[in-house]
Protein backbone atom coordinates (compact mmCIF):
# COMPACT_ATOMS: atom_id res chain seq x y z
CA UNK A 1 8.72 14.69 -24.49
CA UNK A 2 8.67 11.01 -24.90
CA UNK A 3 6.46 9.37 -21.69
CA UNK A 4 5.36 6.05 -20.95
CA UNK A 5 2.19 4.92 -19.61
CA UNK A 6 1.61 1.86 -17.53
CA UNK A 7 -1.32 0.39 -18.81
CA UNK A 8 -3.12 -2.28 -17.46
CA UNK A 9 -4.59 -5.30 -19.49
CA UNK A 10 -7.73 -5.47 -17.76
CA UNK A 11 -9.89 -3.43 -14.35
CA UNK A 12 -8.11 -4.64 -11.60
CA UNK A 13 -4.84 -4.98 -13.47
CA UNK A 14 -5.38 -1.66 -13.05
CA UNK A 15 17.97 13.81 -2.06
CA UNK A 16 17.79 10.38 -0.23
CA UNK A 17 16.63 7.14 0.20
CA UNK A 18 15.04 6.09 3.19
CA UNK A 19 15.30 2.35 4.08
CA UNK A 20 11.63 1.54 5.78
CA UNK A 21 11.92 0.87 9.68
CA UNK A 22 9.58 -1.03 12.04
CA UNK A 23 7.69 2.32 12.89
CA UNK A 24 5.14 2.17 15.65
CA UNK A 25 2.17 3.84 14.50
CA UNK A 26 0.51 2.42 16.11
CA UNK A 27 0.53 1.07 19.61
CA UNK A 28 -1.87 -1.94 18.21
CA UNK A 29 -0.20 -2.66 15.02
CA UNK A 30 -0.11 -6.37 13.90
CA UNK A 31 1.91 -8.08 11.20
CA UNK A 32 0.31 -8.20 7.95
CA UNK A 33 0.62 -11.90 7.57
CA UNK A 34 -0.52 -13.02 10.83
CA UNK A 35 -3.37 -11.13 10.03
CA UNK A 36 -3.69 -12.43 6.28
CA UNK A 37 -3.20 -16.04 8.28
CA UNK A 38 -5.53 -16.22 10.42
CA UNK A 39 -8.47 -13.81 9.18
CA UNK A 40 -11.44 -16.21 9.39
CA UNK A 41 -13.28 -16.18 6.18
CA UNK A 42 -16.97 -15.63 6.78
CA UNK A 43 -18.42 -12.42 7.69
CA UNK A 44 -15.14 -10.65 7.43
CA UNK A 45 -13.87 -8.36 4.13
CA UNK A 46 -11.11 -9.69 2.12
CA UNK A 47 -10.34 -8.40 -0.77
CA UNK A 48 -11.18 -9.49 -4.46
CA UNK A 49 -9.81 -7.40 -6.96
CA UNK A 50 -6.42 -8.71 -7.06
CA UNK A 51 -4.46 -9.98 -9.68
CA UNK A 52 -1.31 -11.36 -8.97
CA UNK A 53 1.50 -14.00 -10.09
CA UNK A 54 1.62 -17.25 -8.34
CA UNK A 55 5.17 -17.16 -7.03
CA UNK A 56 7.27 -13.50 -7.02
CA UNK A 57 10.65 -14.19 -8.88
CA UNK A 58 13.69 -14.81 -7.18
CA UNK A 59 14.81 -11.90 -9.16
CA UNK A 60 12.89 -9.09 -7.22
CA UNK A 61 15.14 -8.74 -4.52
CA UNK A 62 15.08 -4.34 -3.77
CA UNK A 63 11.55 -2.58 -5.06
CA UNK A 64 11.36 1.24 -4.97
CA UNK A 65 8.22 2.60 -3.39
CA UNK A 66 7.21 5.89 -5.08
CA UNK A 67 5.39 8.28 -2.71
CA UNK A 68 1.77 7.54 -1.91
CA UNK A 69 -0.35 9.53 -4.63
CA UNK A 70 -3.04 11.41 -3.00
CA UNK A 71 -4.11 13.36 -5.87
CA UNK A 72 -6.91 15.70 -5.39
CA UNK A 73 -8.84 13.17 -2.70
CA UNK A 74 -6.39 14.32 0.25
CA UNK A 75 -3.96 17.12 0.90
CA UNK A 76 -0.31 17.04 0.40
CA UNK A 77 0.09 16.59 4.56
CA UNK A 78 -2.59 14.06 4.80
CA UNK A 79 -0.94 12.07 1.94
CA UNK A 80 2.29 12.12 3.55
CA UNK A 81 1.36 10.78 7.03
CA UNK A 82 -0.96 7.62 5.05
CA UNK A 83 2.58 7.14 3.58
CA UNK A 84 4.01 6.38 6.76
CA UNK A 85 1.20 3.82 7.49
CA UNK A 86 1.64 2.07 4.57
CA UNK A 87 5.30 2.37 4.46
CA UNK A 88 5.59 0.69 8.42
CA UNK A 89 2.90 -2.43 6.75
CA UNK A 90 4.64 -3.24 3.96
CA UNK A 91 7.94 -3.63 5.62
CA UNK A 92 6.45 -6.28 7.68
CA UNK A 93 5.56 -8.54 4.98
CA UNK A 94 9.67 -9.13 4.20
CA UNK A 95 8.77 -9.98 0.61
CA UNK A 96 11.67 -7.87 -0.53
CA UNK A 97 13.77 -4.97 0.46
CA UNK A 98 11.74 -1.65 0.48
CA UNK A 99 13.21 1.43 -0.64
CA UNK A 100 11.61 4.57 -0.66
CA UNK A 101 11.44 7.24 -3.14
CA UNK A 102 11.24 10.49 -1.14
CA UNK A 103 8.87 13.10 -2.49
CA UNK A 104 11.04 15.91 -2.65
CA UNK A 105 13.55 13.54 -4.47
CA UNK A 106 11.01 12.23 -6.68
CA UNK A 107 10.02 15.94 -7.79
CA UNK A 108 14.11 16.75 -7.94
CA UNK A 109 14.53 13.98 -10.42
CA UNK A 110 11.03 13.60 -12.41
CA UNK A 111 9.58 17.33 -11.94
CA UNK A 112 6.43 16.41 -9.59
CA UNK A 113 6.10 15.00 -5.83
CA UNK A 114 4.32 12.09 -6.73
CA UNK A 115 2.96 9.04 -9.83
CA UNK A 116 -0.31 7.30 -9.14
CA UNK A 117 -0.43 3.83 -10.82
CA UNK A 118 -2.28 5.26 -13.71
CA UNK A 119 -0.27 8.26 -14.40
CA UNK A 120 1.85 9.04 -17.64
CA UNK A 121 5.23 8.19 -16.42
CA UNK A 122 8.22 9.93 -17.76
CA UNK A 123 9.94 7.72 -20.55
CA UNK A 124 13.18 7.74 -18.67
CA UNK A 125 11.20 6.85 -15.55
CA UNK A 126 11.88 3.07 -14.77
CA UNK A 127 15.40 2.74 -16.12
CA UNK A 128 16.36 6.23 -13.72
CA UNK A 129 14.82 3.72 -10.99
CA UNK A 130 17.15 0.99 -12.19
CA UNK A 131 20.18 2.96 -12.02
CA UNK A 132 19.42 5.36 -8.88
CA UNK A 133 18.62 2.55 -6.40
CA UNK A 134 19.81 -0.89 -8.55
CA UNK A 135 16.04 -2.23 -8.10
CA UNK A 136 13.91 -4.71 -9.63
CA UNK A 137 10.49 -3.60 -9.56
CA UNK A 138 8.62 -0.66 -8.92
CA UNK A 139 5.64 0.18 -6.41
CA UNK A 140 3.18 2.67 -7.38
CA UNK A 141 0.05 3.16 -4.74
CA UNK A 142 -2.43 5.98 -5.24
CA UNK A 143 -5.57 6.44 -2.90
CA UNK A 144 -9.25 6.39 -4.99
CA UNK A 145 -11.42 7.54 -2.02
CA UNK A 146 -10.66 9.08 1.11
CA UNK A 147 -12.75 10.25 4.38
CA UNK A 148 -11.69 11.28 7.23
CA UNK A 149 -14.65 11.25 9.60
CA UNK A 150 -17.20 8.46 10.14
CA UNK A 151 -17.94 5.93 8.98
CA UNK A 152 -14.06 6.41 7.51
CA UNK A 153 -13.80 5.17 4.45
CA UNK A 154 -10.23 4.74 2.04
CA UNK A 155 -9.56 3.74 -1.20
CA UNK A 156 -6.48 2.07 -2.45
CA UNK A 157 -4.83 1.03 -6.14
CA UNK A 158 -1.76 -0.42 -6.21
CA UNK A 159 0.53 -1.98 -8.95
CA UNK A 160 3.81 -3.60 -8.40
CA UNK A 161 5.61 -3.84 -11.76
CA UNK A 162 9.07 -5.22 -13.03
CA UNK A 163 12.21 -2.75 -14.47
CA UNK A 164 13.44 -4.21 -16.78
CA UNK A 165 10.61 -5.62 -19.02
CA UNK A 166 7.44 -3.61 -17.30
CA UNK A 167 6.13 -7.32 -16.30
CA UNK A 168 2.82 -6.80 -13.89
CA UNK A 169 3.44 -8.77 -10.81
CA UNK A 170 0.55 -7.42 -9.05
CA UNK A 171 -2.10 -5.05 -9.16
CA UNK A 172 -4.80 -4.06 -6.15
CA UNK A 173 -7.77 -1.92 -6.59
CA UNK A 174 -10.17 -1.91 -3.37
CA UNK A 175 -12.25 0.47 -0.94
CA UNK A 176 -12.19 -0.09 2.70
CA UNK A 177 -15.27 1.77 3.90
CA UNK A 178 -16.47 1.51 7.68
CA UNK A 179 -19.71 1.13 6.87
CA UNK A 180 -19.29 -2.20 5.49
CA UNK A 181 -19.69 -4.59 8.40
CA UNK A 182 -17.21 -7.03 7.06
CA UNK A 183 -15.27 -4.02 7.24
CA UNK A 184 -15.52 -3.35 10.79
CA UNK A 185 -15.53 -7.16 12.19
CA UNK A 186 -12.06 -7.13 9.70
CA UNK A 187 -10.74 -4.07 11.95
CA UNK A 188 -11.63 -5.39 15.19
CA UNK A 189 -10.42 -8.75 14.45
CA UNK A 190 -7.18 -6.76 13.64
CA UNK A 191 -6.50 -4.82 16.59
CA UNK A 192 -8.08 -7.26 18.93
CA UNK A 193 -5.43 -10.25 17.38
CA UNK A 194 -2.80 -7.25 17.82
CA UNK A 195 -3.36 -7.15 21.68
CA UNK A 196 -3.42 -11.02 22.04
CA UNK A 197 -6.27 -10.67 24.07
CA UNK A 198 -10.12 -12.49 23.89
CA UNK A 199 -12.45 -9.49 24.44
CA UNK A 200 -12.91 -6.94 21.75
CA UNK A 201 -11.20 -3.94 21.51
CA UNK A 202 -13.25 -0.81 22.41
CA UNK A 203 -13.52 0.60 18.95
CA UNK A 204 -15.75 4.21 20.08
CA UNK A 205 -11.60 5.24 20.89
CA UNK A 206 -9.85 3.37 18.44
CA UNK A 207 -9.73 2.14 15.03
CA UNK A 208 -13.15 3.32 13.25
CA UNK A 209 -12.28 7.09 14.77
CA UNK A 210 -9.04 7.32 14.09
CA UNK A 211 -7.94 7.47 10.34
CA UNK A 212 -4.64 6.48 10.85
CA UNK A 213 -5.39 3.39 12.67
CA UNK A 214 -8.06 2.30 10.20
CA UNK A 215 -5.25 3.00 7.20
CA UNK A 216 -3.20 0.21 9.11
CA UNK A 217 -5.31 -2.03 8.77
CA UNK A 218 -6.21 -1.04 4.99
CA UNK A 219 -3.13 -1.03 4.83
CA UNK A 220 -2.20 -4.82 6.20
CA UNK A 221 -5.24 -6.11 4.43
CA UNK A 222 -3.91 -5.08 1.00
CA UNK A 223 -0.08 -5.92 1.21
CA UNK A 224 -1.36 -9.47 2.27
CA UNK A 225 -2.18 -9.97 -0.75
CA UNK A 226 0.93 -9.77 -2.35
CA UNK A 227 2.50 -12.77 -4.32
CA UNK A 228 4.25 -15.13 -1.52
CA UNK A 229 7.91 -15.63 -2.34
């Protein structure tokens, strides 16, 4: 069988369709680029291996999100809820229409649930995209590190590649770990900016326990870093 592999040029260049919704995962949740805006720079984590075009083209107007891979780091279940995270983060940074590839129609139309970024895709693979959903670029994210108890820690690639010609647009390879402390003033600064409120935000409850609420803000941090239109 004939396959294609999305190669990068260098490290860091590493059914139905559900249209993404404003979900409220959680209560604190903050947009992506008000975060990305007003992050101060010192003593905080941003995130440096990113490799990007300047501008995104007018032409990427609908991208198809494949499922979050998971792999072997995190169970199917697991997987699926981080998927919602990410999903709800990404819609909020209105680059371009999301449309999501669900996992039991990605496994219906290319024999397995999920792609990570560095998988052998099927040859047909992009061009089925093309004509399934009329997009313009495809999403692939895959987690690299995963744990679930603290300090929490998650791991995230992500590519964002053109259809037609397999042009990288942007590519995202970073661990969030909580026992970085520009990790944790990053998360606080987060939810705190999320509440509009001065004093911190009592974080023994909140973000560093709970693995959902630290993938929002993994998940903020790294869409922010997509190309601006």
């Amino acid at each position: 069988m004939n396959t294609l592999t999305l190669c990068s040029p260098a490290r860091g260049w590493g059914a139905g369709v559900l249209l993404v919704g404003l979900l409220a995962l959680a209560s604190n949740a903050l947009s992506a680029e008000t975060f990305s805006a007003g992050l101060p720079a010192k003593e905080y984590f941003k995130p440096t291996n990113v490799r990007g075009v300047a501008q995104l083209p007018r032409t990427i107007r609908r991208v198809v999100v494949l499922p979050l891979a998971g792999g072997l780091i995190v169970s199917p279940e697991t997987a699926q809820a981080l998927e919602e995270v990410f999903a709800a983060e990404l819609q909020k940074q209105l680059r371009f229409e999301v449309v999501r590839l669900t996992r039991s129609d990605c496994q219906q139309r290319f024999g397995q649930p999920e792609y990570a970024s560095v998988a052998t895709l099927p040859a047909d693979f992009l061009p089925a995209l093309a004509r399934a959903y009329a997009a313009d670029a495809v999403l692939l994210i895959e987690l690299t590190a995963y744990r679930g108890y603290r300090p929490l820690q998650l791991g995230v690639r992500a590519k964002l590649v053109t259809i037609t010609n397999t042009q990288w647009l942007w590519t995202f390879d970073e661990i969030f770990s909580a026992d970085d402390p520009g990790v944790v003033k990053s998360v606080r600064y987060f939810y705190r900016a999320a509440a509009a409120v001065d004093s911190p935000v009592d974080l023994r409850s909140g973000a560093l326990q709970s693995p959902t609420k630290f993938a929002a803000y993994v998940a903020a941090a790294t869409f922010a870093t997509l190309p601006p239109r």
